[in-house]
PDB file of N, CA and C in Angstrom:
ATOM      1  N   UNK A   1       4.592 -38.179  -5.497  1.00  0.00           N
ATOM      2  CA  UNK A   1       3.706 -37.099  -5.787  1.00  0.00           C
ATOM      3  C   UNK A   1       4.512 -35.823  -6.039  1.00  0.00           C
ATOM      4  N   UNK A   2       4.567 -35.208  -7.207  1.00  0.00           N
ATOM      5  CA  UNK A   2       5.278 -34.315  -7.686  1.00  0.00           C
ATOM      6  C   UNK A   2       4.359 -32.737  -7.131  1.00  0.00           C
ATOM      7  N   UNK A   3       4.722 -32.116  -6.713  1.00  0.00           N
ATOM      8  CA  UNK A   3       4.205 -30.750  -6.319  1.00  0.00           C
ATOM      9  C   UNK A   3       4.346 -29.573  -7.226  1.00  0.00           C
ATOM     10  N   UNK A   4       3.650 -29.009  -7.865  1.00  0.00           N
ATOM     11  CA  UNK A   4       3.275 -27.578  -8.522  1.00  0.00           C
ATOM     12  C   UNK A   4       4.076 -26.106  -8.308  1.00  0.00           C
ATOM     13  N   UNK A   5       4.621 -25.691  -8.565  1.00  0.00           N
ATOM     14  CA  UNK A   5       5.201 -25.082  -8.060  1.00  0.00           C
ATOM     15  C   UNK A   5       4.545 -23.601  -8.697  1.00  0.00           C
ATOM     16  N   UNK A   6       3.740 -22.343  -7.930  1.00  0.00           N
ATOM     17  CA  UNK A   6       2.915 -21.602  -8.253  1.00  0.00           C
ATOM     18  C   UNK A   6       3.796 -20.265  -8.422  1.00  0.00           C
ATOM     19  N   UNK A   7       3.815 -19.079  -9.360  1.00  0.00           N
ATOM     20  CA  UNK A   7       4.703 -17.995  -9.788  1.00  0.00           C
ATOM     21  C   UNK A   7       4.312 -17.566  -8.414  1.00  0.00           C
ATOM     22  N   UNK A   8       5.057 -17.128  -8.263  1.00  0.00           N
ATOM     23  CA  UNK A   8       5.174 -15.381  -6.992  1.00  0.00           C
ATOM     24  C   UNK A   8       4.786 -14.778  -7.444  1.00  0.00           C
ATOM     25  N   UNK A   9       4.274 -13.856  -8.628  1.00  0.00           N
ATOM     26  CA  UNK A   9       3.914 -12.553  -8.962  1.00  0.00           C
ATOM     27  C   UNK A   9       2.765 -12.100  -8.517  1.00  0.00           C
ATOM     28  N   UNK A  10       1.532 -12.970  -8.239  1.00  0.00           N
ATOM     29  CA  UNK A  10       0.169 -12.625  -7.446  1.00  0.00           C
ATOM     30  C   UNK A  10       0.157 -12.117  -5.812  1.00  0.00           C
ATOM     31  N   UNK A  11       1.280 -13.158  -5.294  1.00  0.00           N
ATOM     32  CA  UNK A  11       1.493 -12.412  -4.048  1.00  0.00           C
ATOM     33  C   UNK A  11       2.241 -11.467  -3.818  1.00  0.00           C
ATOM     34  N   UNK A  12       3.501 -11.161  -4.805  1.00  0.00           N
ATOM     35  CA  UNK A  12       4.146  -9.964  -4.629  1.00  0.00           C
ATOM     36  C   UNK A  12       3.316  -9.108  -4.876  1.00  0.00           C
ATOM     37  N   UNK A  13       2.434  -8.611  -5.918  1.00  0.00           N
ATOM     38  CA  UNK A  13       1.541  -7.470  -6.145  1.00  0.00           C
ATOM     39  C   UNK A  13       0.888  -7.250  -5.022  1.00  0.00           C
ATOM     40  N   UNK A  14       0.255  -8.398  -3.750  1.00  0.00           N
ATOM     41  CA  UNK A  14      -0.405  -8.233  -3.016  1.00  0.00           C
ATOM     42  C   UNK A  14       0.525  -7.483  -1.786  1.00  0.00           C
ATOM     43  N   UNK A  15       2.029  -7.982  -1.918  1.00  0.00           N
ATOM     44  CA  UNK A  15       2.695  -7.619  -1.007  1.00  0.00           C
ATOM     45  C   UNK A  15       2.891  -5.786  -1.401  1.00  0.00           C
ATOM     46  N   UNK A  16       3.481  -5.255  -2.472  1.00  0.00           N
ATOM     47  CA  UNK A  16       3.906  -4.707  -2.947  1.00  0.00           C
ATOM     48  C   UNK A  16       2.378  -3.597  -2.605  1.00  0.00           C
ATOM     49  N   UNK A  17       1.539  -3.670  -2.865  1.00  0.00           N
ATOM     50  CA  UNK A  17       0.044  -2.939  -2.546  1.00  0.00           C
ATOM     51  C   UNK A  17       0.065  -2.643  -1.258  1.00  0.00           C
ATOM     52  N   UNK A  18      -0.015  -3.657  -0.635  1.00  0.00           N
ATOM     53  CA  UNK A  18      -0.155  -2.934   0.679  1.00  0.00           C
ATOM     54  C   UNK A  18       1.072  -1.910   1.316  1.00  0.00           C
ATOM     55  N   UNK A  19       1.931  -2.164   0.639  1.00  0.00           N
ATOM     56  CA  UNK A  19       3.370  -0.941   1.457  1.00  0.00           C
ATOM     57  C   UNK A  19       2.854   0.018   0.453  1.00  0.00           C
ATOM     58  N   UNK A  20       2.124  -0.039  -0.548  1.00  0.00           N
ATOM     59  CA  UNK A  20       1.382   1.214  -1.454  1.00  0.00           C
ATOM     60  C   UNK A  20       0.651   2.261  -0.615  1.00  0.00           C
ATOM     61  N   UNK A  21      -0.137   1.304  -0.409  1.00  0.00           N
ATOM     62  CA  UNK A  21      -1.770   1.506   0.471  1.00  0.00           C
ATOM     63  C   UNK A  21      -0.875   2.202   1.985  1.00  0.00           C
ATOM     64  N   UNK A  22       0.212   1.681   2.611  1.00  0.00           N
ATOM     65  CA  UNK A  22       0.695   2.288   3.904  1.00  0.00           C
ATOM     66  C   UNK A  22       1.353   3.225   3.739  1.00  0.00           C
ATOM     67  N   UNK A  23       2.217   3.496   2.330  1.00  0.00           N
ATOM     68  CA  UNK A  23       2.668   5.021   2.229  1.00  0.00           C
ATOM     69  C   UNK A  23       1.590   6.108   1.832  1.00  0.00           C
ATOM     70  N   UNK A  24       0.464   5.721   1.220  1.00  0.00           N
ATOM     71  CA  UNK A  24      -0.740   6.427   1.005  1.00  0.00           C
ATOM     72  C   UNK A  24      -1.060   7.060   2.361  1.00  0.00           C
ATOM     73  N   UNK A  25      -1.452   6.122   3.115  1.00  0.00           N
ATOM     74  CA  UNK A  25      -1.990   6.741   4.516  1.00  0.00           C
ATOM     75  C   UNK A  25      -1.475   7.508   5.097  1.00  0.00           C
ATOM     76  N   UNK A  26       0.364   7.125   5.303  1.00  0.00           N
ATOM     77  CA  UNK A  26       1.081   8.059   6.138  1.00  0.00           C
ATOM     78  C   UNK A  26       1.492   9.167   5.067  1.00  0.00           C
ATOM     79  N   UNK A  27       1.067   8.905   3.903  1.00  0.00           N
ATOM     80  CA  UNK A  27       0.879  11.022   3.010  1.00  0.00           C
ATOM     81  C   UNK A  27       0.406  11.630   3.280  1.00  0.00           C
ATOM     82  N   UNK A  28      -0.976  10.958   3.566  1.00  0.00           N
ATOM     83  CA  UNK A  28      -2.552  11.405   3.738  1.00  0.00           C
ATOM     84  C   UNK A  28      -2.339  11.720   5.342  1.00  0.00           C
ATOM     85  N   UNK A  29      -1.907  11.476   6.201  1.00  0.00           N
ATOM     86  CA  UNK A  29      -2.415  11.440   7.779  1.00  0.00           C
ATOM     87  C   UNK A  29      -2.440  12.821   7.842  1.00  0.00           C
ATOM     88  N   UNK A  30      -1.539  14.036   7.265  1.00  0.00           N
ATOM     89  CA  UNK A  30      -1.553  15.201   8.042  1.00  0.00           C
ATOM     90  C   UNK A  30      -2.089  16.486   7.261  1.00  0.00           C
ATOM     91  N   UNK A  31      -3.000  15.849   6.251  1.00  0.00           N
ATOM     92  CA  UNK A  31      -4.103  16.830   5.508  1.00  0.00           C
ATOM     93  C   UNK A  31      -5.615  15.986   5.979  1.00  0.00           C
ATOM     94  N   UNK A  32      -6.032  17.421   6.268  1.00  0.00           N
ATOM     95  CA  UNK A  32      -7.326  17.655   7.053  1.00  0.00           C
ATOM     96  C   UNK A  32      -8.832  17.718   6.385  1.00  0.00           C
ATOM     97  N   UNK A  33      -8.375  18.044   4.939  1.00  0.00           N
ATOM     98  CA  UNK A  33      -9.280  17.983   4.510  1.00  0.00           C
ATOM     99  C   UNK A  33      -9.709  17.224   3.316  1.00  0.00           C
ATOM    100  N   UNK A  34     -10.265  15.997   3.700  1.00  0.00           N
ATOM    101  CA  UNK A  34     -10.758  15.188   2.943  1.00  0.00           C
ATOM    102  C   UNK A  34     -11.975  14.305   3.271  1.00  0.00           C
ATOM    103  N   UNK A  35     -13.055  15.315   3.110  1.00  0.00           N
ATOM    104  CA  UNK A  35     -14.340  15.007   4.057  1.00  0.00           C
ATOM    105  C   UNK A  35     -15.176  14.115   2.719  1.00  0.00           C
ATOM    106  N   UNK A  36     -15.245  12.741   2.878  1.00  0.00           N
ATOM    107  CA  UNK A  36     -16.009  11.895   1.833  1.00  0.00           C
ATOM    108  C   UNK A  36     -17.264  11.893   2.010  1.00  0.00           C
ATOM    109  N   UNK A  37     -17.171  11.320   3.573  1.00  0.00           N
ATOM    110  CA  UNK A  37     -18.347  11.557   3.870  1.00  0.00           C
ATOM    111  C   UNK A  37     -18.307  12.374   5.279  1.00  0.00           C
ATOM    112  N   UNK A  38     -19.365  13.563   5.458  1.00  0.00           N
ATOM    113  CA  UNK A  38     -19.337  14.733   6.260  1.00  0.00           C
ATOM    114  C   UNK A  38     -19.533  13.987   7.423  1.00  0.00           C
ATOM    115  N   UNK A  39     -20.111  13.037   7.777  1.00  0.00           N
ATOM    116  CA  UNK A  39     -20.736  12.502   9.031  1.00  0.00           C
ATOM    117  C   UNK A  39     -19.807  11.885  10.251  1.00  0.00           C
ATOM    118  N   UNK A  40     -18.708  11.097   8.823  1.00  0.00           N
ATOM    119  CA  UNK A  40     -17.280  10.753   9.440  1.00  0.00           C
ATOM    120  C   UNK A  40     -16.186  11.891   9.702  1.00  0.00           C
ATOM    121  N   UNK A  41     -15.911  12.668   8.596  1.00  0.00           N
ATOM    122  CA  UNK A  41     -15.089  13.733   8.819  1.00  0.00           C
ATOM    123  C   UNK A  41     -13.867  13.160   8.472  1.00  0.00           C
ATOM    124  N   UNK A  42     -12.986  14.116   8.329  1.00  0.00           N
ATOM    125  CA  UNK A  42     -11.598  13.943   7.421  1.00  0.00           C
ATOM    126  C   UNK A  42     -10.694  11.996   7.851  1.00  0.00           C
ATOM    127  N   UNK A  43     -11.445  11.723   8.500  1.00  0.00           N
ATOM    128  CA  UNK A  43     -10.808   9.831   8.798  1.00  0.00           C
ATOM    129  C   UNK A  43     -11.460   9.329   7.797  1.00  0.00           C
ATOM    130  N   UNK A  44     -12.457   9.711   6.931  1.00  0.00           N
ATOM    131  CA  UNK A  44     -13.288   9.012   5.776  1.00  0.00           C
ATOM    132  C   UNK A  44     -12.081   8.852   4.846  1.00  0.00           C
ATOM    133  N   UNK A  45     -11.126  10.096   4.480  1.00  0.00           N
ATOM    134  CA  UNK A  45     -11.015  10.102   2.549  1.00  0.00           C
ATOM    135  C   UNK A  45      -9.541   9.841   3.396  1.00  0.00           C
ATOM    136  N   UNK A  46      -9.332   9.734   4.725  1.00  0.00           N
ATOM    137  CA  UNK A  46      -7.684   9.295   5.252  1.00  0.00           C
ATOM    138  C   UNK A  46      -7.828   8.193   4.645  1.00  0.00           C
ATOM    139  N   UNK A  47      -8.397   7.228   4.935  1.00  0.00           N
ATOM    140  CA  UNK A  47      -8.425   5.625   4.795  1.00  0.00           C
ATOM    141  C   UNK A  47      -9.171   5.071   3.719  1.00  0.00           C
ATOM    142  N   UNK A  48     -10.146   5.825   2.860  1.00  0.00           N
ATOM    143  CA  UNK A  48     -10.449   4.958   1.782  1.00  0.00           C
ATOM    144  C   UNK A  48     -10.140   5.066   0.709  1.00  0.00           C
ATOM    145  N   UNK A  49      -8.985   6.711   0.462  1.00  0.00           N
ATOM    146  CA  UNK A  49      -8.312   6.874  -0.685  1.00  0.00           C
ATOM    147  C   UNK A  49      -6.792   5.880  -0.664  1.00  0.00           C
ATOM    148  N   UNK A  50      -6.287   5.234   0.732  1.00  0.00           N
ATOM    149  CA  UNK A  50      -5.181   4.435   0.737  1.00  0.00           C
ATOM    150  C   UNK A  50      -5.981   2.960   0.386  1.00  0.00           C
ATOM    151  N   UNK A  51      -7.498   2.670   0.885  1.00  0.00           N
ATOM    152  CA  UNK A  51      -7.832   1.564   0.594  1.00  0.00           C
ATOM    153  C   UNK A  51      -7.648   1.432  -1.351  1.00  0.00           C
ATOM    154  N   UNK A  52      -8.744   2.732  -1.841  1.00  0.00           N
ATOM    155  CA  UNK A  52      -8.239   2.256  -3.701  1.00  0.00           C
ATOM    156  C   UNK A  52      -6.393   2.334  -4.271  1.00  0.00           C
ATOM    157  N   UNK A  53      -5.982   2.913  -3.428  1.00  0.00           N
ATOM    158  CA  UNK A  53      -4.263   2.937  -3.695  1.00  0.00           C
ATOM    159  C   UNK A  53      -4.255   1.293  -3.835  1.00  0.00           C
ATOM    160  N   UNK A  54      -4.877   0.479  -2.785  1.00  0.00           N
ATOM    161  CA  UNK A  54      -4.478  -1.188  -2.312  1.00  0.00           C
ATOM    162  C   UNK A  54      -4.847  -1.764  -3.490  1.00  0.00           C
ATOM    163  N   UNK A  55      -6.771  -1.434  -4.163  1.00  0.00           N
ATOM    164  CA  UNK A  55      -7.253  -2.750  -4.753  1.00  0.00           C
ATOM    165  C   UNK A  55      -6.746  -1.780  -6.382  1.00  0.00           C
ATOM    166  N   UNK A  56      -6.407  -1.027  -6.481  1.00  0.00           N
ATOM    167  CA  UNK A  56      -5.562  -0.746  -7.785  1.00  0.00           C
ATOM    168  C   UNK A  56      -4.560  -1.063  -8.186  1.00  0.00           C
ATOM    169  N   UNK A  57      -3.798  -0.865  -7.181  1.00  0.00           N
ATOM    170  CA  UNK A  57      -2.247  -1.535  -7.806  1.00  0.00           C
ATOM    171  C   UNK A  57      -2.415  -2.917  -7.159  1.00  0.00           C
ATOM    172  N   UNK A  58      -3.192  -3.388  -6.164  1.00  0.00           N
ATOM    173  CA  UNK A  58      -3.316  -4.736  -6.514  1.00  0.00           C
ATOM    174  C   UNK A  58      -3.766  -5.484  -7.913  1.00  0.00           C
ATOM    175  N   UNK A  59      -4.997  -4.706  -8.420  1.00  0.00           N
ATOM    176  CA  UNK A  59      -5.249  -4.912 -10.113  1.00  0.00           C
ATOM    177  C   UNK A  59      -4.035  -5.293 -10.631  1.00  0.00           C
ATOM    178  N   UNK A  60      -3.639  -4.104 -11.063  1.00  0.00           N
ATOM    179  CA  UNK A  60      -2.838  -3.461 -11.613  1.00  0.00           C
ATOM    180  C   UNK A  60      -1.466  -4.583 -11.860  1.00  0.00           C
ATOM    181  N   UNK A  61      -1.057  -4.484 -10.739  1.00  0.00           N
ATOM    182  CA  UNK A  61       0.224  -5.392 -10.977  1.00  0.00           C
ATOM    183  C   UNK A  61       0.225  -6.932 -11.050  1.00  0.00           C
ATOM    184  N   UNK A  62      -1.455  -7.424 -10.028  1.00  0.00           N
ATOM    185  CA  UNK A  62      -1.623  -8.573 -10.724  1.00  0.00           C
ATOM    186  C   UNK A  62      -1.509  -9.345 -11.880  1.00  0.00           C
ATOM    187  N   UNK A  63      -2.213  -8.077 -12.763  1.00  0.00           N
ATOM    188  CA  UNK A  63      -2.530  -8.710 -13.666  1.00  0.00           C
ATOM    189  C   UNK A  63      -0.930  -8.725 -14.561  1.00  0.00           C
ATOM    190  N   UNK A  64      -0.221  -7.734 -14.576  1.00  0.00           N
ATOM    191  CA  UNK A  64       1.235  -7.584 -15.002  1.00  0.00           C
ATOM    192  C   UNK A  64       1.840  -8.891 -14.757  1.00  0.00           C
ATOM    193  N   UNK A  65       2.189  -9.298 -13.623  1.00  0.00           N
ATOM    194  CA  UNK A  65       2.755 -10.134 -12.786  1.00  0.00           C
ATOM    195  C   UNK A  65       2.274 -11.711 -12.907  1.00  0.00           C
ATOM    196  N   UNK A  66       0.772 -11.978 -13.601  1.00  0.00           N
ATOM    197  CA  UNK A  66       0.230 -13.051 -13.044  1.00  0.00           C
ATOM    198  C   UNK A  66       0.999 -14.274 -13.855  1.00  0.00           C
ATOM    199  N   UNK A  67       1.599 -14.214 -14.308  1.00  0.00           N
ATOM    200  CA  UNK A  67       2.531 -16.195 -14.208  1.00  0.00           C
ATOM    201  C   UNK A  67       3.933 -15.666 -14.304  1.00  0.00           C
ATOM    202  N   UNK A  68       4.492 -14.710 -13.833  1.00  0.00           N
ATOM    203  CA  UNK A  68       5.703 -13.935 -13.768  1.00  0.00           C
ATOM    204  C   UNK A  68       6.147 -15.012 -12.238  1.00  0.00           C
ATOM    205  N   UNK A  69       7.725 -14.866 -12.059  1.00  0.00           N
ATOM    206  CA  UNK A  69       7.904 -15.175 -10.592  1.00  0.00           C
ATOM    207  C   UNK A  69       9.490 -14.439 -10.385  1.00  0.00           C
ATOM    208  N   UNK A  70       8.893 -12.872  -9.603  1.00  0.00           N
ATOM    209  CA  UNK A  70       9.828 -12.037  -9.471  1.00  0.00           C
ATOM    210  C   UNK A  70      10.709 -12.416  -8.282  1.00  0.00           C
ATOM    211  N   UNK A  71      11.821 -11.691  -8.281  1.00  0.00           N
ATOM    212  CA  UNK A  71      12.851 -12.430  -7.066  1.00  0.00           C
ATOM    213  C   UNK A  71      11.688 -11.832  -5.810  1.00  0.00           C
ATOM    214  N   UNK A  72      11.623 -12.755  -4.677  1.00  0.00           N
ATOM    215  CA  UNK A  72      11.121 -12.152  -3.429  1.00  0.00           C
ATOM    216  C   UNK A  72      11.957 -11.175  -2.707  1.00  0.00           C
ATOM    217  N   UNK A  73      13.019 -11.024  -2.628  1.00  0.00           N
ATOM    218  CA  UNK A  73      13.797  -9.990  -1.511  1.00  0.00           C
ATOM    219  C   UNK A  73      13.868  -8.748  -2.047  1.00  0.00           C
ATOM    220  N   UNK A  74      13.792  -8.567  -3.286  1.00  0.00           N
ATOM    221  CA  UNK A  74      13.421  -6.777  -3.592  1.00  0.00           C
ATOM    222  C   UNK A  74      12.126  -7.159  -3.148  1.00  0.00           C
ATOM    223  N   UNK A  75      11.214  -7.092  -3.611  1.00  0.00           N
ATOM    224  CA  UNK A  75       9.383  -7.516  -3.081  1.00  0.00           C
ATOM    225  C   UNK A  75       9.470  -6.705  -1.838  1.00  0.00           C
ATOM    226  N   UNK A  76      10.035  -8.166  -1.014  1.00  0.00           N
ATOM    227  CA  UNK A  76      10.341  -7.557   0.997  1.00  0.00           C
ATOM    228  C   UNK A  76      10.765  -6.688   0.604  1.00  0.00           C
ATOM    229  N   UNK A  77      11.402  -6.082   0.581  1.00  0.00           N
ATOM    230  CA  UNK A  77      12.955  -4.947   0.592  1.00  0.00           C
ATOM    231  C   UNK A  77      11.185  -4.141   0.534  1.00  0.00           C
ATOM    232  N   UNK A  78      11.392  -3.656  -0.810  1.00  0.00           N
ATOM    233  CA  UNK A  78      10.295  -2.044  -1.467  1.00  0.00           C
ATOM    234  C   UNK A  78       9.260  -2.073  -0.168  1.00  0.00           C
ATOM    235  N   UNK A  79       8.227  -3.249   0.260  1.00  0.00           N
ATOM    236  CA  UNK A  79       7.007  -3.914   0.949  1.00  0.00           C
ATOM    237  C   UNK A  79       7.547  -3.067   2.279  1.00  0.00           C
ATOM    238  N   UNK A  80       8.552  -3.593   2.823  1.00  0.00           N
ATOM    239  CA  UNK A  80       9.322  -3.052   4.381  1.00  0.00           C
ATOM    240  C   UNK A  80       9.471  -1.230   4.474  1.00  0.00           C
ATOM    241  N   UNK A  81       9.725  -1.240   3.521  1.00  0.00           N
ATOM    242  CA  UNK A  81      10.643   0.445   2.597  1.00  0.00           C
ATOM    243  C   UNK A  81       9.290   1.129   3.194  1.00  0.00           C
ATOM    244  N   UNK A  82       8.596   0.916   2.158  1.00  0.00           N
ATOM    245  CA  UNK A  82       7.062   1.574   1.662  1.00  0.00           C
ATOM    246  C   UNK A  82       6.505   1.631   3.382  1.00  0.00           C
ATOM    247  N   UNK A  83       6.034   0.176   4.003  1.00  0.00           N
ATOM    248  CA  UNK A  83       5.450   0.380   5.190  1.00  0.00           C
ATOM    249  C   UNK A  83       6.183   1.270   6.220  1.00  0.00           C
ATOM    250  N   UNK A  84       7.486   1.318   6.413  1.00  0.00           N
ATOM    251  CA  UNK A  84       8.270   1.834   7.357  1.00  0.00           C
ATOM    252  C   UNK A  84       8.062   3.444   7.109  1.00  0.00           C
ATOM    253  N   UNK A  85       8.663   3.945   5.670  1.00  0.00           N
ATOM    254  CA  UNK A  85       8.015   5.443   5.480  1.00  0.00           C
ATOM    255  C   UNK A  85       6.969   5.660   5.833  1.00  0.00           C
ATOM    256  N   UNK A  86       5.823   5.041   5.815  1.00  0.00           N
ATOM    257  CA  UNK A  86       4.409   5.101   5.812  1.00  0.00           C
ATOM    258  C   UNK A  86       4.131   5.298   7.001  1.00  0.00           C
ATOM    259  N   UNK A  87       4.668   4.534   7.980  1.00  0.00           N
ATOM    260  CA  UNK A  87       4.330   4.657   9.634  1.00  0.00           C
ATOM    261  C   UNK A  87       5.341   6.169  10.316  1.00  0.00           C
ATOM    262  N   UNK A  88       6.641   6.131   9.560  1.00  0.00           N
ATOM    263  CA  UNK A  88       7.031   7.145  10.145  1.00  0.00           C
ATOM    264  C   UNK A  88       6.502   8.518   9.754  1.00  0.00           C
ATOM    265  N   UNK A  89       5.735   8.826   8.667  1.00  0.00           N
ATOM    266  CA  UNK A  89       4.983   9.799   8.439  1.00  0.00           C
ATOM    267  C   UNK A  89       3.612  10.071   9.395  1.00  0.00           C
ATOM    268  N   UNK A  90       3.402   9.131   9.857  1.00  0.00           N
ATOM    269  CA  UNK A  90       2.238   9.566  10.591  1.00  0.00           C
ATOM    270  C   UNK A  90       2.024  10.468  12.135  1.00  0.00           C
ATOM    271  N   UNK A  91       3.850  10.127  12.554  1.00  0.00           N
ATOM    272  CA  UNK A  91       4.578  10.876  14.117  1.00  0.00           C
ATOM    273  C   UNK A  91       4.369  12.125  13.584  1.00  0.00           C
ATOM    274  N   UNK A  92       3.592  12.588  14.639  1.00  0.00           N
ATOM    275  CA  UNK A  92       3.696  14.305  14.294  1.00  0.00           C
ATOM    276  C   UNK A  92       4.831  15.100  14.549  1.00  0.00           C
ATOM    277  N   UNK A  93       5.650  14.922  14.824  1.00  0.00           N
ATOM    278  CA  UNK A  93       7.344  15.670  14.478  1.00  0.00           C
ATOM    279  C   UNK A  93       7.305  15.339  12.713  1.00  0.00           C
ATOM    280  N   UNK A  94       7.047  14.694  12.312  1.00  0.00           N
ATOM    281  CA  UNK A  94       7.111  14.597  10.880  1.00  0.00           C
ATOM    282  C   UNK A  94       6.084  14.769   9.780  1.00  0.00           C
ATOM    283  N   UNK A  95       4.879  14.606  10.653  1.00  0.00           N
ATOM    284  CA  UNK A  95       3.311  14.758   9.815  1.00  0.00           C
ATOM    285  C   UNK A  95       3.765  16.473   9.498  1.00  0.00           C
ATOM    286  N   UNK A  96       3.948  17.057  11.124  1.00  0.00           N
ATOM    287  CA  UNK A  96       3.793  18.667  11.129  1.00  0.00           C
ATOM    288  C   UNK A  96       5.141  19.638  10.350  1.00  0.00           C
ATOM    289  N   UNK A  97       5.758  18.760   9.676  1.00  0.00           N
ATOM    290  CA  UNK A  97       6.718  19.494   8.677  1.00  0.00           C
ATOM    291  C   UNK A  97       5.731  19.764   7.181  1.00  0.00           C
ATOM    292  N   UNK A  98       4.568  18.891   7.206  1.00  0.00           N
ATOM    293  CA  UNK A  98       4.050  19.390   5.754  1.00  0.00           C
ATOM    294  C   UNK A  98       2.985  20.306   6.558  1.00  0.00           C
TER     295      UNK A  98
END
């Protein structure tokens, strides 16, 4: 039984989005004003302007990518990069420099 062997490019975009979507957030964590909806208050437009960052360049590069099969270790590499900035932006020793 011979096995299929499926491109990487669908999951890298997926990988590659979300370290999108996590440097989005940790941009976003230390501006206050982004009231989407008033009821929630500025945690609304924190998290659902990093959510369309996700399903856009998930689009986006899907569709670029879809029978492509890019090397995986840049992928990780940028994916790690992206999330790691992303979280360290959110420590307020670093939020409170912007």
């Amino acid at each position: 039984m011979s096995e299929e062997r499926k491109p990487f490019g669908p999951a890298a975009a997926a990988f590659l989005s979300a370290g999108a979507a996590c440097l989005a957030l940790g941009l976003l964590a230390p501006v206050t004003a982004l009231d989407l909806m008033p009821k929630v208050g500025p945690l609304s437009g924190q998290t659902m302007i990093p959510a369309a960052v996700f399903f856009i360049a998930w689009k986006g590069l899907a569709f670029l990518w879809n029978e492509r099969d890019p090397a995986p270790r840049p992928v990780f590499t940028a994916t790690f990069t992206m999330i790691a900035c992303g979280l360290v932006l959110t420590f307020p020793p670093v939020s409170q420099l912007f």
